[in-house]
PDB file of N, CA and C in Angstrom:
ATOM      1  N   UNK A   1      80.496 115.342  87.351  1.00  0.00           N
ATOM      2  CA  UNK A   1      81.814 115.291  86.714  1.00  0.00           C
ATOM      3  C   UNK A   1      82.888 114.928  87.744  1.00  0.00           C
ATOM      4  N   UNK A   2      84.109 114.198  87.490  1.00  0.00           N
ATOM      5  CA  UNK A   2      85.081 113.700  88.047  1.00  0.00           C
ATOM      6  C   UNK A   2      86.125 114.515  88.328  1.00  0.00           C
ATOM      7  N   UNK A   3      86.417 114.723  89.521  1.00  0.00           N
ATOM      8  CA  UNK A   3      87.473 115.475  89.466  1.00  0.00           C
ATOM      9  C   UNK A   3      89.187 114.721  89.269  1.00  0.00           C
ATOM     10  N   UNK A   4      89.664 115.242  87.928  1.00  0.00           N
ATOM     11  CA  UNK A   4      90.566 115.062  87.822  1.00  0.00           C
ATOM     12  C   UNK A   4      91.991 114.888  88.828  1.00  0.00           C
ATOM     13  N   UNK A   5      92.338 115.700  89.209  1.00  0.00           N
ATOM     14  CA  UNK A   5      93.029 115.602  90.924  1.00  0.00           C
ATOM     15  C   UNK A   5      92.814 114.203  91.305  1.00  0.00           C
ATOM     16  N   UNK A   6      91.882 113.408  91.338  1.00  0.00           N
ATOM     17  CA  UNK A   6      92.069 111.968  92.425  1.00  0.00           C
ATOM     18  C   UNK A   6      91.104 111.911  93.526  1.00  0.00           C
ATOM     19  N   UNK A   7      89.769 111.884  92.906  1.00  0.00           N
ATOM     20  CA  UNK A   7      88.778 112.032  93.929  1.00  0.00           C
ATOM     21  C   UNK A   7      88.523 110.696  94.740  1.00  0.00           C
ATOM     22  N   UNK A   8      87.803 110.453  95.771  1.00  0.00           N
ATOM     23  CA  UNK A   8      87.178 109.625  96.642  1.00  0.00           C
ATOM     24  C   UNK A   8      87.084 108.603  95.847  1.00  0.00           C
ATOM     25  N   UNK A   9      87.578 107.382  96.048  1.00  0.00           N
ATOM     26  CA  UNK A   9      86.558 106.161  95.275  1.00  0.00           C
ATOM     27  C   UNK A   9      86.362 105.097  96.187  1.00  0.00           C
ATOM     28  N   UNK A  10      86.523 104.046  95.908  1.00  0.00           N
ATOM     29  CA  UNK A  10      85.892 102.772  96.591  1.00  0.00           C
ATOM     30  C   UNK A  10      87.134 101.706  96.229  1.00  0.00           C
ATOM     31  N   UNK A  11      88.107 100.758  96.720  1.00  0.00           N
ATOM     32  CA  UNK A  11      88.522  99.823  96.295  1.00  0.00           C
ATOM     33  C   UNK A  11      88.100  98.479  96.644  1.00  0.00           C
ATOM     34  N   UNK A  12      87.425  97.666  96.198  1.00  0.00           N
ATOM     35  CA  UNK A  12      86.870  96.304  96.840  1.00  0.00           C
ATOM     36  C   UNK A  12      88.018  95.095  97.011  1.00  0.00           C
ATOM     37  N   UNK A  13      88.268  94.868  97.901  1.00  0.00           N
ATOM     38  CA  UNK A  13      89.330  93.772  98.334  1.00  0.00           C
ATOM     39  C   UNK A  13      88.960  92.690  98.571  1.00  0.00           C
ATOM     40  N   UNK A  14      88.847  91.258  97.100  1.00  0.00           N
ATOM     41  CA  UNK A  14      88.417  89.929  97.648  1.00  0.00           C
ATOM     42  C   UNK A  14      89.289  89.159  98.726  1.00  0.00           C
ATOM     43  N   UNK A  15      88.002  88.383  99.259  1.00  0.00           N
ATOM     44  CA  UNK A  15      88.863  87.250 100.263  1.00  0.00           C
ATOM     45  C   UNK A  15      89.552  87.614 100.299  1.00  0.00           C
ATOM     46  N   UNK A  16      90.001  86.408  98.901  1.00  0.00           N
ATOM     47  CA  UNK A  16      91.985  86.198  98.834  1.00  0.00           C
ATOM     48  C   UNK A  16      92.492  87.153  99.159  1.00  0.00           C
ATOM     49  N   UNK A  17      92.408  88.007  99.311  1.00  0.00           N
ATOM     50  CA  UNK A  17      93.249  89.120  99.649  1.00  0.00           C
ATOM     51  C   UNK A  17      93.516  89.544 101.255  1.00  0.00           C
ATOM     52  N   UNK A  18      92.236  89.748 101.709  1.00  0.00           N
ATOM     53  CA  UNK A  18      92.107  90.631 102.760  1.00  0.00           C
ATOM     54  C   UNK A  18      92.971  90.181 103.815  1.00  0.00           C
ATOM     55  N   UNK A  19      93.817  89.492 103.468  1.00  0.00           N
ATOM     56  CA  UNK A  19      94.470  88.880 104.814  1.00  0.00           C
ATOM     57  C   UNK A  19      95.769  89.330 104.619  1.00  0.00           C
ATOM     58  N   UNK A  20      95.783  90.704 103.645  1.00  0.00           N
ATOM     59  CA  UNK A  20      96.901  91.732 103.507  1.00  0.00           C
ATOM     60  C   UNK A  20      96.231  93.059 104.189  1.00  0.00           C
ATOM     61  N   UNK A  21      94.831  92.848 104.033  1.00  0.00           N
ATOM     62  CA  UNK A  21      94.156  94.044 104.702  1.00  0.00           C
ATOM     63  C   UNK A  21      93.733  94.661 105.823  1.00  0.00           C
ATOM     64  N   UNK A  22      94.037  93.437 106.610  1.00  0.00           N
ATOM     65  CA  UNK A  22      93.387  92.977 108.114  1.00  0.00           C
ATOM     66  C   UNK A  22      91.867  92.748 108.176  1.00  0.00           C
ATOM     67  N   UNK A  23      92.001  92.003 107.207  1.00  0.00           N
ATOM     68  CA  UNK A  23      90.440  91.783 107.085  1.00  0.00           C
ATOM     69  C   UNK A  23      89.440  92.658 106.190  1.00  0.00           C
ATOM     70  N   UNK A  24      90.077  94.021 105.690  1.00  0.00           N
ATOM     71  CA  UNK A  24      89.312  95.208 105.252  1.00  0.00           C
ATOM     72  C   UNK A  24      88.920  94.845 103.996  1.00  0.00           C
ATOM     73  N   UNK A  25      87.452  95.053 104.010  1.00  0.00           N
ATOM     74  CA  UNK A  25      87.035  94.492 102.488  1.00  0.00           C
ATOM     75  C   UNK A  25      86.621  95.522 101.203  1.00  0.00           C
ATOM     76  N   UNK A  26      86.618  96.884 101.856  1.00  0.00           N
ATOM     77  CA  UNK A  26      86.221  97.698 100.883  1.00  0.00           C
ATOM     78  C   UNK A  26      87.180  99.166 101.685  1.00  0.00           C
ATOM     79  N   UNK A  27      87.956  99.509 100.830  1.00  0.00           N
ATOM     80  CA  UNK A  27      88.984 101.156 101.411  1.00  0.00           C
ATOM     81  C   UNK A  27      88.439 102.128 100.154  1.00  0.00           C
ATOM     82  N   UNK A  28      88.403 102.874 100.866  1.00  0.00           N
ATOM     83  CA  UNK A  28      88.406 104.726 100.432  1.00  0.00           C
ATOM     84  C   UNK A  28      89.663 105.303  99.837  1.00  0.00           C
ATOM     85  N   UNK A  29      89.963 105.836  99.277  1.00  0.00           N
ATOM     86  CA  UNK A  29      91.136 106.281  98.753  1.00  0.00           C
ATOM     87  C   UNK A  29      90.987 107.105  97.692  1.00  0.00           C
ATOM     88  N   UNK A  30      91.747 108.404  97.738  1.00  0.00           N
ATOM     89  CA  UNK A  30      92.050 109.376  96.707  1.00  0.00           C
ATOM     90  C   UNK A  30      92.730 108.494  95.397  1.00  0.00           C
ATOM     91  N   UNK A  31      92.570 108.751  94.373  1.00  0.00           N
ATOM     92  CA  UNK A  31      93.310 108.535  93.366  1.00  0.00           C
ATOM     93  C   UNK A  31      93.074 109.133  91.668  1.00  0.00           C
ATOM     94  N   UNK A  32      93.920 109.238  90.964  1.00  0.00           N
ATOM     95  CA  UNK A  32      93.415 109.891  89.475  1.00  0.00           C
ATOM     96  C   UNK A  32      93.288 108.885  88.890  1.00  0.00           C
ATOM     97  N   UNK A  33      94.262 107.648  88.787  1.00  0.00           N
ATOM     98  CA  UNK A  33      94.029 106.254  87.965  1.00  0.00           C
ATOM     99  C   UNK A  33      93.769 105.143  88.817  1.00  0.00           C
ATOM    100  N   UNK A  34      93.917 103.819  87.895  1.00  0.00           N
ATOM    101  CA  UNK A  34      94.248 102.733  88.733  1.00  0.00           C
ATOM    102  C   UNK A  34      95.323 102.769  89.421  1.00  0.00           C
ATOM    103  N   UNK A  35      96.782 103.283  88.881  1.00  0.00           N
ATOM    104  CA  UNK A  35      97.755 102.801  89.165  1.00  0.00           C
ATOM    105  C   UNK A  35      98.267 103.601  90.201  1.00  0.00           C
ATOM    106  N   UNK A  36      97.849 104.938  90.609  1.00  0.00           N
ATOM    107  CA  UNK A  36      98.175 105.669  91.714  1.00  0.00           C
ATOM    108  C   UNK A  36      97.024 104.870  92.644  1.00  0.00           C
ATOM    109  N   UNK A  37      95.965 104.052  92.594  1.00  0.00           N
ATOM    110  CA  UNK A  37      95.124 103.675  93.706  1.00  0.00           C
ATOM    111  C   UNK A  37      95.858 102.718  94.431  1.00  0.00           C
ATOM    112  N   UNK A  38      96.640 101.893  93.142  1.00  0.00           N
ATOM    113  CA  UNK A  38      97.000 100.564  93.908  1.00  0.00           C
ATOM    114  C   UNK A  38      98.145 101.115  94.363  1.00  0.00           C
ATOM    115  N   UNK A  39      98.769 101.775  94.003  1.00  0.00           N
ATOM    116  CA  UNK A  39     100.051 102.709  94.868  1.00  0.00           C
ATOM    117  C   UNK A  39      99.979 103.001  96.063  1.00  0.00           C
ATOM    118  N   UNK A  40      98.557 103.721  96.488  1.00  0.00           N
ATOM    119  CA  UNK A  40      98.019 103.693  97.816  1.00  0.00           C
ATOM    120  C   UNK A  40      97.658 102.681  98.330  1.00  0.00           C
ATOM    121  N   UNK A  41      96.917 101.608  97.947  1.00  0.00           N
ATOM    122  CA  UNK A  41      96.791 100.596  98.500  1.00  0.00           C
ATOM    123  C   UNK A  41      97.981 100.052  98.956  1.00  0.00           C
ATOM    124  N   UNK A  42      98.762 100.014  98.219  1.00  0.00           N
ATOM    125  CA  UNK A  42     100.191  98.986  98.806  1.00  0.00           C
ATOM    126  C   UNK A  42     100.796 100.078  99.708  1.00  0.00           C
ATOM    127  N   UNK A  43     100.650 101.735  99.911  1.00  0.00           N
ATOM    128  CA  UNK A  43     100.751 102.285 100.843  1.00  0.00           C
ATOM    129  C   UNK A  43     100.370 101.520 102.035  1.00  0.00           C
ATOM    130  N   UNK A  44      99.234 101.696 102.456  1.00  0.00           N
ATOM    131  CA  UNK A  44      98.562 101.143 103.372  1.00  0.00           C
ATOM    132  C   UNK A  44      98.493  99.714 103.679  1.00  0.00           C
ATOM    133  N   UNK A  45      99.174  98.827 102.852  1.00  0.00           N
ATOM    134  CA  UNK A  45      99.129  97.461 103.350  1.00  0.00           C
ATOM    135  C   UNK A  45      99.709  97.128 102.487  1.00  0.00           C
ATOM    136  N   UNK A  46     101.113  97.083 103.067  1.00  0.00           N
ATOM    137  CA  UNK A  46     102.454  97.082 101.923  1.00  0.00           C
ATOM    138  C   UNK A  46     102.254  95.406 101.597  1.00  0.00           C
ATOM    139  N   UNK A  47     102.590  95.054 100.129  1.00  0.00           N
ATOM    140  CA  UNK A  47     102.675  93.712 100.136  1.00  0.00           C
ATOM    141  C   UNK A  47     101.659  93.756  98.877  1.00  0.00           C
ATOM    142  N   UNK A  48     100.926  94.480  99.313  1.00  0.00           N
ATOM    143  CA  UNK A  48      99.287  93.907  98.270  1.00  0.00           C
ATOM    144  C   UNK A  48      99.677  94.375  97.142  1.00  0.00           C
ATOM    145  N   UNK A  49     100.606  95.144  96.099  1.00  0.00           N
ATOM    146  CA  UNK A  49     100.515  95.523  95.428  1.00  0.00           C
ATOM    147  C   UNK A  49     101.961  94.174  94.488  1.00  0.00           C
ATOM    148  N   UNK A  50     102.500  93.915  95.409  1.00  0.00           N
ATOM    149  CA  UNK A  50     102.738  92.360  94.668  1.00  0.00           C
ATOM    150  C   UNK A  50     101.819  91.562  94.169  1.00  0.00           C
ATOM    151  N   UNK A  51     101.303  91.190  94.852  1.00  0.00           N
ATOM    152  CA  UNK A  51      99.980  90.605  94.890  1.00  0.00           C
ATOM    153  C   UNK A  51      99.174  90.667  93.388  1.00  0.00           C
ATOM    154  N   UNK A  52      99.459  91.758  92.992  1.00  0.00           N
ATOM    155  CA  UNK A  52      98.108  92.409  92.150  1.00  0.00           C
ATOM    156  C   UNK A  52      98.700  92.479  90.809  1.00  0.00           C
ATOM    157  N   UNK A  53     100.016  93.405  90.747  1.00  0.00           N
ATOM    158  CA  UNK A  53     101.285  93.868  89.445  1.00  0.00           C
ATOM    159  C   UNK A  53     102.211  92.519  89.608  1.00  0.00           C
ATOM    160  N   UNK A  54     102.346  92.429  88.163  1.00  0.00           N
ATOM    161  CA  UNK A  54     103.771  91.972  87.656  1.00  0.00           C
ATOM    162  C   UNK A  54     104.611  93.459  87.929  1.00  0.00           C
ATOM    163  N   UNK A  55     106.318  92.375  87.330  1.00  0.00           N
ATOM    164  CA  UNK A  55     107.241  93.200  87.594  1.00  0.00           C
ATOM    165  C   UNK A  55     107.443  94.576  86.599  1.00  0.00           C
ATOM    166  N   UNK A  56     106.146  94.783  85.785  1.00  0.00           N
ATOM    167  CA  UNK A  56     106.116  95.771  84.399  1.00  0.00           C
ATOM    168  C   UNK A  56     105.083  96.393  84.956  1.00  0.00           C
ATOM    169  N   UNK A  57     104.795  96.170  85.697  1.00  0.00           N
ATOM    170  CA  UNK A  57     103.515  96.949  86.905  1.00  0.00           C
ATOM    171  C   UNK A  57     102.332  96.978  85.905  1.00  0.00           C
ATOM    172  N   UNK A  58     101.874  95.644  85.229  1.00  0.00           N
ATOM    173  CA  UNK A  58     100.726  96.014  84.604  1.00  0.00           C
ATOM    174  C   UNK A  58      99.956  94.293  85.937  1.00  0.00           C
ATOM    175  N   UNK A  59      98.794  94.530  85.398  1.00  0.00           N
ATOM    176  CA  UNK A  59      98.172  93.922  86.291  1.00  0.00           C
ATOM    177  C   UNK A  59      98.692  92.027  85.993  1.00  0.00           C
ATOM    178  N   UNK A  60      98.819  91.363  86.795  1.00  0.00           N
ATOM    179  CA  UNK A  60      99.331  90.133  86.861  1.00  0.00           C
ATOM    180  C   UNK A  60      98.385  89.140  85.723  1.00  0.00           C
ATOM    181  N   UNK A  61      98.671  88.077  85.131  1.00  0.00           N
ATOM    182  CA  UNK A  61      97.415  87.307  84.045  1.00  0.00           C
ATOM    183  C   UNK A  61      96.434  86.830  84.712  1.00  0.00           C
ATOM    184  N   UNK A  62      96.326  87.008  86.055  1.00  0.00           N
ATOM    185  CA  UNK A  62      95.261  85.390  86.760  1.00  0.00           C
ATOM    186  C   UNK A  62      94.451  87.106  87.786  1.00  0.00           C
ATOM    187  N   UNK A  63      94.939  88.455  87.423  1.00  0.00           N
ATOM    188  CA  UNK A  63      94.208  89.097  88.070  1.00  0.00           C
ATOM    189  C   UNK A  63      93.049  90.224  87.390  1.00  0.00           C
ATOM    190  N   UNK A  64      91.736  90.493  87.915  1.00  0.00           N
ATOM    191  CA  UNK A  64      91.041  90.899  86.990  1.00  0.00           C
ATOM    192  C   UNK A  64      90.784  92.074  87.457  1.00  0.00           C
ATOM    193  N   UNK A  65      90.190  93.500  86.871  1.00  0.00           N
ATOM    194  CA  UNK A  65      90.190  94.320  87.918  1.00  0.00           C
ATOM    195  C   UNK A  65      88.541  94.950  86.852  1.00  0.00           C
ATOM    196  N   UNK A  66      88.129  95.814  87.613  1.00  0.00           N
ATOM    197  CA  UNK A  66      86.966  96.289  86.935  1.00  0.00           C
ATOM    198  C   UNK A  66      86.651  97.321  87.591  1.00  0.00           C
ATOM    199  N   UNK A  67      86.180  98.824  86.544  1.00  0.00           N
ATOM    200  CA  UNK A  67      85.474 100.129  87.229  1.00  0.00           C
ATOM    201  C   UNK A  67      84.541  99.968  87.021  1.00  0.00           C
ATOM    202  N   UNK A  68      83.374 100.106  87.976  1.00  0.00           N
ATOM    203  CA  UNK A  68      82.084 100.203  87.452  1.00  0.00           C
ATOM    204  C   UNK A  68      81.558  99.427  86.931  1.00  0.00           C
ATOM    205  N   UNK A  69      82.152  97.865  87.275  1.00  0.00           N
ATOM    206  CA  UNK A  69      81.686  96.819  86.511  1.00  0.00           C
ATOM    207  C   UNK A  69      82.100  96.543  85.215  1.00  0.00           C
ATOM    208  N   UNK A  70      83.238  97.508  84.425  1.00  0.00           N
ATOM    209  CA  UNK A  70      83.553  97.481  83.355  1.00  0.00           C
ATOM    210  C   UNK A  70      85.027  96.735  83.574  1.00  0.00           C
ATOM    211  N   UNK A  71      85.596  95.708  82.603  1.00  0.00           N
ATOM    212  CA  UNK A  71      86.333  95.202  82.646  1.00  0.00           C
ATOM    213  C   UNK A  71      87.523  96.180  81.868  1.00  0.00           C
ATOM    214  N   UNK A  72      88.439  96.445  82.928  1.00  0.00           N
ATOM    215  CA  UNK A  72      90.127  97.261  82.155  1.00  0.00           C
ATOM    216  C   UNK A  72      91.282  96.211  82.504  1.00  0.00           C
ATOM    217  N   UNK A  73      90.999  95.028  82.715  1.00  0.00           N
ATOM    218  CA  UNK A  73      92.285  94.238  83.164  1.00  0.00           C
ATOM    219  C   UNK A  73      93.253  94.668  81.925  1.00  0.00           C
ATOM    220  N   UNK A  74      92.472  94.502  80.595  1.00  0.00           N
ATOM    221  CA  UNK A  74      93.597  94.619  79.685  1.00  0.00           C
ATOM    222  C   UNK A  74      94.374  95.762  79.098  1.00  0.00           C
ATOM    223  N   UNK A  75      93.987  96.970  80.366  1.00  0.00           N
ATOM    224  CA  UNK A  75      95.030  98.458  80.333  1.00  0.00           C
ATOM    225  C   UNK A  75      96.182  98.314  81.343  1.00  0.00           C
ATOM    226  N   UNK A  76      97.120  98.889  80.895  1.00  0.00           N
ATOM    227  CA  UNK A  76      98.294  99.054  81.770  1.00  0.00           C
ATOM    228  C   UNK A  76      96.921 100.137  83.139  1.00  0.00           C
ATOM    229  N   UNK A  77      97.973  99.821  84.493  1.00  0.00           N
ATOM    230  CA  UNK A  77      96.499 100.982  85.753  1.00  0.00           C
ATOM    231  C   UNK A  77      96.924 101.730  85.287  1.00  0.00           C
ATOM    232  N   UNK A  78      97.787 102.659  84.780  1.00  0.00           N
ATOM    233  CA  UNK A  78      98.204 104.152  84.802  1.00  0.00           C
ATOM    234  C   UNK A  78      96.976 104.529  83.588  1.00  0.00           C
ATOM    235  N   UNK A  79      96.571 103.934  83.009  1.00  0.00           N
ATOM    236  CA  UNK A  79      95.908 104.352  81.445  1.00  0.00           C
ATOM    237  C   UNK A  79      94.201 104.404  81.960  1.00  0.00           C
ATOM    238  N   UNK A  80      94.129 103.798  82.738  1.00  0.00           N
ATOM    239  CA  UNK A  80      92.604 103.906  83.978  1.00  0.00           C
ATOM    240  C   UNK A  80      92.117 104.968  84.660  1.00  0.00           C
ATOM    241  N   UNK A  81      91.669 105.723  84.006  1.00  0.00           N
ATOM    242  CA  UNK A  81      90.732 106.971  84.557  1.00  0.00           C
ATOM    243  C   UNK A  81      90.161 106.735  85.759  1.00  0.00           C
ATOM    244  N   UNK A  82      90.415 107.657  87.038  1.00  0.00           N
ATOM    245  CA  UNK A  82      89.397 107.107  87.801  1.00  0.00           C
ATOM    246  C   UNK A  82      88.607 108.499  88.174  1.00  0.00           C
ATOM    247  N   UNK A  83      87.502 108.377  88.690  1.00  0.00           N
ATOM    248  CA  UNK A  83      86.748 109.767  89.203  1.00  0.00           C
ATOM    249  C   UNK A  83      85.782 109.611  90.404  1.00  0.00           C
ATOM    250  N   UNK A  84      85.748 110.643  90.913  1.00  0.00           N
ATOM    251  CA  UNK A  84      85.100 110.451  92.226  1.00  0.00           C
ATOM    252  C   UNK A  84      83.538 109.561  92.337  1.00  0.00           C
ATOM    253  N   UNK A  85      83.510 108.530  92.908  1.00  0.00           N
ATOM    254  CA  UNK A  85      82.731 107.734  93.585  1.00  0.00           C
ATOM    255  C   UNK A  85      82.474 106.201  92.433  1.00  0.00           C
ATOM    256  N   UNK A  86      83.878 106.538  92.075  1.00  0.00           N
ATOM    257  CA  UNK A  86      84.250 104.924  91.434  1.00  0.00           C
ATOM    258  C   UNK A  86      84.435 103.945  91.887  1.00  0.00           C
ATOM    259  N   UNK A  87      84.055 102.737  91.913  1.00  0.00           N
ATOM    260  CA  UNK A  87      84.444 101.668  92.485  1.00  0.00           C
ATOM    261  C   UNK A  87      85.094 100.664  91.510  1.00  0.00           C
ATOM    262  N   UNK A  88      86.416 100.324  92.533  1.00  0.00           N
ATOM    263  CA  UNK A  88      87.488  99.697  91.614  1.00  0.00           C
ATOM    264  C   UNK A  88      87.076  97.979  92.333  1.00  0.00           C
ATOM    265  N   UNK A  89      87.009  96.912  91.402  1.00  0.00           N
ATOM    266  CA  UNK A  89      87.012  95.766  92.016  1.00  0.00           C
ATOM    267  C   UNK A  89      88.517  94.982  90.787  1.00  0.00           C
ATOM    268  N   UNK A  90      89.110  94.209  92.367  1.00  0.00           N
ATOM    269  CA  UNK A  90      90.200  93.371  92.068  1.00  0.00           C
ATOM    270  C   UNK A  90      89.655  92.062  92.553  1.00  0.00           C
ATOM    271  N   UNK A  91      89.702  91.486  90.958  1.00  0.00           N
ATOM    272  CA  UNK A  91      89.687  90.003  91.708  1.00  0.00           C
ATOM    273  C   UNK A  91      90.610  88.952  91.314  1.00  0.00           C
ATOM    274  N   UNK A  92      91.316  88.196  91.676  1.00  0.00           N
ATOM    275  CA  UNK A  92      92.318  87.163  91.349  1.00  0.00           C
ATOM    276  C   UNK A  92      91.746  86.247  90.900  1.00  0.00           C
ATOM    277  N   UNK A  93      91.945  85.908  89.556  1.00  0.00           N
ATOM    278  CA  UNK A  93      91.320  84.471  89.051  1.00  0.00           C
ATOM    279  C   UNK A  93      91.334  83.518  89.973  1.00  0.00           C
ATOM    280  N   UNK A  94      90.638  82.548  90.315  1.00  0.00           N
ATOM    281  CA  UNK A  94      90.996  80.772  91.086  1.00  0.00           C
ATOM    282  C   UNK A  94      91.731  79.799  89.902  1.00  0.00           C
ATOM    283  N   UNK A  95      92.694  79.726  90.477  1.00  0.00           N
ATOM    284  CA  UNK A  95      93.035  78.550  89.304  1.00  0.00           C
ATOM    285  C   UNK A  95      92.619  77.296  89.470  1.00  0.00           C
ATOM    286  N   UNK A  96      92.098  76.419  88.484  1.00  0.00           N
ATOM    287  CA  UNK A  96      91.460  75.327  88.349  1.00  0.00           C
ATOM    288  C   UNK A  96      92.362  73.892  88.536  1.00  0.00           C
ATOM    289  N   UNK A  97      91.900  73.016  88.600  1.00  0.00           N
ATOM    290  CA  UNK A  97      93.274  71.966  88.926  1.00  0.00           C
ATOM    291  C   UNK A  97      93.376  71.170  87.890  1.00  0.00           C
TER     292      UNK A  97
END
């Protein structure tokens, strides 16, 4: 069972990204939802959470995010359960030409 509180999870940081991360491709982080994770994330490597939210702080259209392999792009993060030894993956669509 998950502890409510904001247990341990996993955040996976593609490429595109990591060059907000210093390279870091996978962080640890307490959190209860999505939206307190990416809160921490942009803690820790301020910037990335532009990156990720529109200005309504729901996740941007070209970005995808998934727990557990399950697709929640289309929840606001705050509405994203998270529980200990979840793994959150963000990935930014490629746009096509």
């Amino acid at each position: 069972m998950g502890d409510a509180s904001g247990g341990s999870i996993e955040v996976y940081v593609p490429y595109p990204l990591r060059g907000l991360t210093n390279g870091i491709g996978t962080v640890e982080l307490r959190a209860a939802d999505l939206g307190q994770a990416i809160a921490e994330l942009n803690r820790r490597f301020p910037g990335l959470a532009y990156r990720i939210l529109d200005d309504q702080g729901r996740l941007r259209r070209f970005v995808n995010a998934f727990v557990n392999d399950e697709p929640v792009s289309h929840l606001s993060p705050n509405d994203v359960p998270l529980r200990t030894g979840d793994v959150v993956t963000i990935l930014p669509s490629v746009a096509g030409g």
